[in-house]
N, C-alpha and C. Protein backbone atom coordinates (compact mmCIF):
# COMPACT_ATOMS: atom_id res chain seq x y z
N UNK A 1 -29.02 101.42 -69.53
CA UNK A 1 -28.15 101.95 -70.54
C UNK A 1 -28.93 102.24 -71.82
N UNK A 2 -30.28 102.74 -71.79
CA UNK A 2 -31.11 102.83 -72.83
C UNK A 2 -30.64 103.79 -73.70
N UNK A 3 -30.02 103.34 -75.07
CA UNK A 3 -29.95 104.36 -76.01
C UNK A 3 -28.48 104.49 -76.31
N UNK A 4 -27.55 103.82 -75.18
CA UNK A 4 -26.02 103.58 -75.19
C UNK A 4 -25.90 102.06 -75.10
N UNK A 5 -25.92 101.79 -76.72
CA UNK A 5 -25.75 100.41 -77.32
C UNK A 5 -24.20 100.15 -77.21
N UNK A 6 -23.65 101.15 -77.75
CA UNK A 6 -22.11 100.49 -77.99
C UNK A 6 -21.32 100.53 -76.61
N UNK A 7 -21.96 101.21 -75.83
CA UNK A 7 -21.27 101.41 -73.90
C UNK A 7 -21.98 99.67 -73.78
N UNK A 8 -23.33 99.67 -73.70
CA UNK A 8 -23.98 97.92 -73.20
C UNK A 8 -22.95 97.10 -73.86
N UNK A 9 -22.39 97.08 -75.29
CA UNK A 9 -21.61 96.28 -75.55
C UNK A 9 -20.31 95.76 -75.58
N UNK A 10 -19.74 96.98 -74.94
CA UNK A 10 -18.34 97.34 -73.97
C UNK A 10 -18.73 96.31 -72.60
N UNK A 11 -19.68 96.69 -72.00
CA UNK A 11 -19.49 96.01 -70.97
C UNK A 11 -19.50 94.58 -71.07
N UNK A 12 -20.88 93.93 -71.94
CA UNK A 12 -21.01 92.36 -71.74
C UNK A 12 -19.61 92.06 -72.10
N UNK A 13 -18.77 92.59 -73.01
CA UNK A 13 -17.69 91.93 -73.91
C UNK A 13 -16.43 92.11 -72.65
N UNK A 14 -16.27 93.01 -71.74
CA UNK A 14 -15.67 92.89 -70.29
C UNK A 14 -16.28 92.17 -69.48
N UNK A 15 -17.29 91.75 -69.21
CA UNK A 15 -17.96 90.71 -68.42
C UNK A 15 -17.66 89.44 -69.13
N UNK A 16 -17.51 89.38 -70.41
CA UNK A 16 -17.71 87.58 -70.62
C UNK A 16 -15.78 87.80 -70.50
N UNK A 17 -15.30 88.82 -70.56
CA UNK A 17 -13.59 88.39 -70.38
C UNK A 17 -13.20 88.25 -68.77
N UNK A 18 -13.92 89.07 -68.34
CA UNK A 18 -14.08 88.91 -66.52
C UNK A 18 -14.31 87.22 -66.21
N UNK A 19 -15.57 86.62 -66.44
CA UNK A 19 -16.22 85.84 -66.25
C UNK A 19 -15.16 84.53 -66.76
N UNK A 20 -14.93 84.61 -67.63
CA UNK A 20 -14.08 83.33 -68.62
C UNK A 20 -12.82 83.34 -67.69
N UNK A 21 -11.92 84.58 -67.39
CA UNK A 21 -10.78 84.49 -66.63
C UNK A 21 -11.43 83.87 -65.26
N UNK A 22 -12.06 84.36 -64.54
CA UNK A 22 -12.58 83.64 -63.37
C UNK A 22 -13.25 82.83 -63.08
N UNK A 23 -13.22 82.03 -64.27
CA UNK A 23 -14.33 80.84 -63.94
C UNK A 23 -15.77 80.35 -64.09
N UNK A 24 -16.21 81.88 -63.90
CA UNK A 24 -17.82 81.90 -63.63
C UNK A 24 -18.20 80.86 -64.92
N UNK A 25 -18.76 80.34 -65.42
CA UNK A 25 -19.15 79.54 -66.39
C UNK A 25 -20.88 80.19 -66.59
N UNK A 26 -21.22 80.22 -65.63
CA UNK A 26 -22.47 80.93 -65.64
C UNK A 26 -22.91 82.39 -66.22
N UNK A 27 -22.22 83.04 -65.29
CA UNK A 27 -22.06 84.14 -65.69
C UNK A 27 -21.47 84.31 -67.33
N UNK A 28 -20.81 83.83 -67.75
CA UNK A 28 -19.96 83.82 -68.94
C UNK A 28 -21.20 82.88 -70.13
N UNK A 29 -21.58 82.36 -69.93
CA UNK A 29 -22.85 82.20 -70.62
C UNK A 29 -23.61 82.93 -71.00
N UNK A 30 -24.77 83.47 -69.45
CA UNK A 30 -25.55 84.72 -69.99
C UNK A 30 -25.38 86.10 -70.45
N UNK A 31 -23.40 86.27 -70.77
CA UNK A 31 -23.28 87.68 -70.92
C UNK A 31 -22.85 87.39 -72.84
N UNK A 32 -22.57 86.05 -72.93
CA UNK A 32 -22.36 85.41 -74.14
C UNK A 32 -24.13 85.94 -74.78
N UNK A 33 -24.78 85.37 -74.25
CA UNK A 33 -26.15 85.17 -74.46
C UNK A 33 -26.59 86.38 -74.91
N UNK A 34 -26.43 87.24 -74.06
CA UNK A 34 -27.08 88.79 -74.21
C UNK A 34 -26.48 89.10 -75.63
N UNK A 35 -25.31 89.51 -75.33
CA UNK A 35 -24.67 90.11 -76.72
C UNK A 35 -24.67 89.24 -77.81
N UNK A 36 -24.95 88.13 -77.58
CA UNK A 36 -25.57 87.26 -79.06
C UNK A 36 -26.47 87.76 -79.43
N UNK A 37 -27.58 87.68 -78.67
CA UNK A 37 -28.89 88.29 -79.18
C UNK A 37 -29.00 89.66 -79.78
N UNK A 38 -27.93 90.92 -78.86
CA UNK A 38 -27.79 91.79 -79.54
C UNK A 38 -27.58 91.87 -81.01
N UNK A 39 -26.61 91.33 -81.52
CA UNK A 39 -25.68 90.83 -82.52
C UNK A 39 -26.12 90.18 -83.95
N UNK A 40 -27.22 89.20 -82.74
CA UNK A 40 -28.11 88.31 -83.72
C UNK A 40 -28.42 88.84 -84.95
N UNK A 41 -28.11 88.43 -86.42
CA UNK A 41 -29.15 88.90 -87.47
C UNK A 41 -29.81 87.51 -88.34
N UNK A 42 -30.63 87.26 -88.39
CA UNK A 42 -31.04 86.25 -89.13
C UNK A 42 -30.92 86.40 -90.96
N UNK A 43 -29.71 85.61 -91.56
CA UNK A 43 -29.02 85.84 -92.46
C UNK A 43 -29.06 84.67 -93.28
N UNK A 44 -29.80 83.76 -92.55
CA UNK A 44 -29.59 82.28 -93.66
C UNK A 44 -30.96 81.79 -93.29
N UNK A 45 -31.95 82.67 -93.56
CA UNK A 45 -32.97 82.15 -93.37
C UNK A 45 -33.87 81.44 -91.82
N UNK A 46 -33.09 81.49 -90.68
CA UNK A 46 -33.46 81.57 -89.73
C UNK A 46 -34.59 82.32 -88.81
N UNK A 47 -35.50 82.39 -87.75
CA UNK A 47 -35.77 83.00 -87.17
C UNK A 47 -35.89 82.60 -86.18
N UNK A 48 -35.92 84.12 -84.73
CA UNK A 48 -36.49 83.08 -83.81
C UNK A 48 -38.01 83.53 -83.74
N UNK A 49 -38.65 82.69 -82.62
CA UNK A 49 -39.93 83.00 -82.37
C UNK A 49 -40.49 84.43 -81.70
N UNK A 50 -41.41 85.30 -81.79
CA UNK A 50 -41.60 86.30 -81.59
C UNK A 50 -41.90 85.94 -80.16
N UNK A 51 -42.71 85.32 -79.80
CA UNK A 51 -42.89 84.81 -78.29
C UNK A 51 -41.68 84.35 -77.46
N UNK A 52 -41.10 84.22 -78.06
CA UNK A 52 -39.57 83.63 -76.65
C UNK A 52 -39.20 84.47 -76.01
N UNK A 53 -38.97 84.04 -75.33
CA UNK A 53 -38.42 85.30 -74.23
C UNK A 53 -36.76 85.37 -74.36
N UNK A 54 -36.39 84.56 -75.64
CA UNK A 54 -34.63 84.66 -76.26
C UNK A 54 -35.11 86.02 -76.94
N UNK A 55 -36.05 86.31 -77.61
CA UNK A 55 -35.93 87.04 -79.05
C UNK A 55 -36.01 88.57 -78.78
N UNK A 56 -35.57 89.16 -79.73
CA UNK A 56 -35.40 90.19 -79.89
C UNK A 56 -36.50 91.24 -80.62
N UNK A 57 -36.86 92.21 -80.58
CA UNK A 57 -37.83 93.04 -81.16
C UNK A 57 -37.10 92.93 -82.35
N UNK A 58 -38.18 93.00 -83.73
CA UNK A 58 -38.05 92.74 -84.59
C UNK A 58 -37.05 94.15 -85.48
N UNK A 59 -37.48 95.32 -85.06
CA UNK A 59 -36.91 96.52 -85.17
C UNK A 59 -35.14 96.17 -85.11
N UNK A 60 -34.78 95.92 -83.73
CA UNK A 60 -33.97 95.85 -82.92
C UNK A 60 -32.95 94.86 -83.92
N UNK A 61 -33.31 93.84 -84.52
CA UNK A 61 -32.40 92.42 -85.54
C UNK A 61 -32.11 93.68 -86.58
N UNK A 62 -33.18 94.30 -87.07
CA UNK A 62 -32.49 95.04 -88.45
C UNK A 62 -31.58 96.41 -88.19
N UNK A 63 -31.96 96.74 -86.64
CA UNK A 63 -30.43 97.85 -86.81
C UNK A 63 -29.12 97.31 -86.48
N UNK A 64 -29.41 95.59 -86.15
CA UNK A 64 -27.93 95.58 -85.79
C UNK A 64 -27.02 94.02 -87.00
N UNK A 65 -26.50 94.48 -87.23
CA UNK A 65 -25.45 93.29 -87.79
C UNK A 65 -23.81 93.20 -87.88
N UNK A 66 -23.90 91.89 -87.08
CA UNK A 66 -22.78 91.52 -87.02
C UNK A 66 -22.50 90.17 -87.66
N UNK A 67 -21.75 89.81 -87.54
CA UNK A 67 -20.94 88.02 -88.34
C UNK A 67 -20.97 87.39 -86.64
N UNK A 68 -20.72 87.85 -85.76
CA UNK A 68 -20.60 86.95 -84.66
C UNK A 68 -21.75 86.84 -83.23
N UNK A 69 -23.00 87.45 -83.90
CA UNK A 69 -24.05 87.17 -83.49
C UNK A 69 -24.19 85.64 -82.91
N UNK A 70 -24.24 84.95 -84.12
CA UNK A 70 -24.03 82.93 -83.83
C UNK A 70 -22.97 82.62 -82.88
N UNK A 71 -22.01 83.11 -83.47
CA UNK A 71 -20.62 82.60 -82.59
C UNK A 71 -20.99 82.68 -81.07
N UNK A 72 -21.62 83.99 -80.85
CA UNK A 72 -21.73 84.19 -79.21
C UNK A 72 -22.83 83.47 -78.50
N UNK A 73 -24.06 83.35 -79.70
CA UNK A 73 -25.01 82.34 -79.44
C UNK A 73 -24.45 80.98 -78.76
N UNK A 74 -23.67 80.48 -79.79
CA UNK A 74 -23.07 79.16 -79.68
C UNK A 74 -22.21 78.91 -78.69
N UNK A 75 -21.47 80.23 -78.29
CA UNK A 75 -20.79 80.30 -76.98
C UNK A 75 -21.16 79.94 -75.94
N UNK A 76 -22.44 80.66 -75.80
CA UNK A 76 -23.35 80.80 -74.71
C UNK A 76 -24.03 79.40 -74.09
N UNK A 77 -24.49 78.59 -75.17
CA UNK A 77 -25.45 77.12 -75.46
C UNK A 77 -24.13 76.32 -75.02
N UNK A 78 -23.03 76.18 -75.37
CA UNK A 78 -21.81 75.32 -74.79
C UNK A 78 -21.72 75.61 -73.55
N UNK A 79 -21.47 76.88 -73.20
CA UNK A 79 -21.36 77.83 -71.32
C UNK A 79 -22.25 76.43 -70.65
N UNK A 80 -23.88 76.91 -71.41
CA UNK A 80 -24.86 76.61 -70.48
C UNK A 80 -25.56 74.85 -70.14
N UNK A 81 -24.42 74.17 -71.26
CA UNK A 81 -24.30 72.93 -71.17
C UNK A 81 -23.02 72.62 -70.37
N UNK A 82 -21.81 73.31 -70.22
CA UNK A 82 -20.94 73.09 -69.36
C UNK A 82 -21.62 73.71 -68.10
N UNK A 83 -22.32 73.78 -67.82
CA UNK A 83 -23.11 74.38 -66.31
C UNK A 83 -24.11 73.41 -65.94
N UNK A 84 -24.49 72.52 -67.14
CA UNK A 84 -25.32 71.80 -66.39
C UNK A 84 -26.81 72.11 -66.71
N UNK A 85 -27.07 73.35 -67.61
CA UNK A 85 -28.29 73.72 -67.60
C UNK A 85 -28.71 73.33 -68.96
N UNK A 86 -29.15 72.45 -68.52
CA UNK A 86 -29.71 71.80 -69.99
C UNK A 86 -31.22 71.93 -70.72
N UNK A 87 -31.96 72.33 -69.53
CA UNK A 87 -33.55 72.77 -70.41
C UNK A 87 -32.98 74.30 -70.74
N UNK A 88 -32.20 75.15 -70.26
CA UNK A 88 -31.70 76.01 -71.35
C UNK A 88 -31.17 75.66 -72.21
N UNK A 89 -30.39 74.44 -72.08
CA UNK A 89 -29.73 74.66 -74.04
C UNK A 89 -30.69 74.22 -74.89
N UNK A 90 -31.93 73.70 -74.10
CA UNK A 90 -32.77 73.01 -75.18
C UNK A 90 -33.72 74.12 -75.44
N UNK A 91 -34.54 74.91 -74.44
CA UNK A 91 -34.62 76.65 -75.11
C UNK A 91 -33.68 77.05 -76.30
N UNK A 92 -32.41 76.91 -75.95
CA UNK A 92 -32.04 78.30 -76.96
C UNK A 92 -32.07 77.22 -78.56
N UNK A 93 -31.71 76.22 -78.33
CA UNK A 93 -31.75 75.00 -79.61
C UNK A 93 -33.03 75.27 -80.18
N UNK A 94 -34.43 75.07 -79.85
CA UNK A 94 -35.53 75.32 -80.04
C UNK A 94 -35.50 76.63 -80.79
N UNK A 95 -35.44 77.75 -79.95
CA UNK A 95 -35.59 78.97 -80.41
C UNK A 95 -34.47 79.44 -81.80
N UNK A 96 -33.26 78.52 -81.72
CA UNK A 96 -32.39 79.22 -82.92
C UNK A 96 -31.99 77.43 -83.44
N UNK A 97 -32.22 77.27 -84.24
CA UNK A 97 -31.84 75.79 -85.30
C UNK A 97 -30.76 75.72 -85.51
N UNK A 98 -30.63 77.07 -86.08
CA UNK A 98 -28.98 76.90 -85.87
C UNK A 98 -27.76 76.39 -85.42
N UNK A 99 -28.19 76.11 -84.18
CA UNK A 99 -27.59 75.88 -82.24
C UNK A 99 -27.60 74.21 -82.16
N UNK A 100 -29.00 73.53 -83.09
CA UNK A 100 -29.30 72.28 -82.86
C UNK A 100 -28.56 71.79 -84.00
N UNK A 101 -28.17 72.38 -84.90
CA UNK A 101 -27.46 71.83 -85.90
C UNK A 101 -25.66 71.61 -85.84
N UNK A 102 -25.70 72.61 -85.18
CA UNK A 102 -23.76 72.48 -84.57
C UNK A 102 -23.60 71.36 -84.18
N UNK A 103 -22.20 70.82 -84.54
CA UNK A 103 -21.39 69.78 -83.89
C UNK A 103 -21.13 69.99 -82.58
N UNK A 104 -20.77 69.23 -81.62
CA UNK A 104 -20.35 69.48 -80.73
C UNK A 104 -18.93 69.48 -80.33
């Protein structure tokens, strides 16, 4: 979907409503995940690491901003602790502080 941002973001946002109605927990994580990252803008002094394989081209953070970048982050890190996958939540914690600082 190279170049059709707002179609990619139609879909994850029908996939994580697909996914959440049916259960998938998994699935509903990494589609949380994606469109976080899309979303992502680092706004309070945050970054992530240029090396992660979470992060985003640096280009890519400044054309996009949203307010619920985090939210979907945080979505995603709960998903992937209700799944059980826990050296991912400790990836995405690592990579965004943010994530390690939330209550649970």
């Amino acid at each position: 979907m190279k170049g059709q941002y707002s179609d990619a973001c139609t879909k994850y946002l029908e996939c994580i409503a697909w996914a959440k109605k049916e259960g998938f927990v998994h699935e509903h994580a990494l589609a949380c995940e994606r469109i976080g990252l899309a979303f992502y803008v680092d706004d309070h002094g945050e970054s992530s690491s240029s090396s992660s394989p979470l992060s985003l081209p640096a280009t890519r953070k400044k054309q996009v901003s949203s307010p619920s970048g985090k939210e979907y982050l945080l979505k995603a890190c709960k998903c992937y602790e209700e799944w059980g996958a826990h050296a991912k939540v400790k990836q995405m914690k690592d990579t965004f502080p943010f994530l390690a600082k939330t209550r649970e």
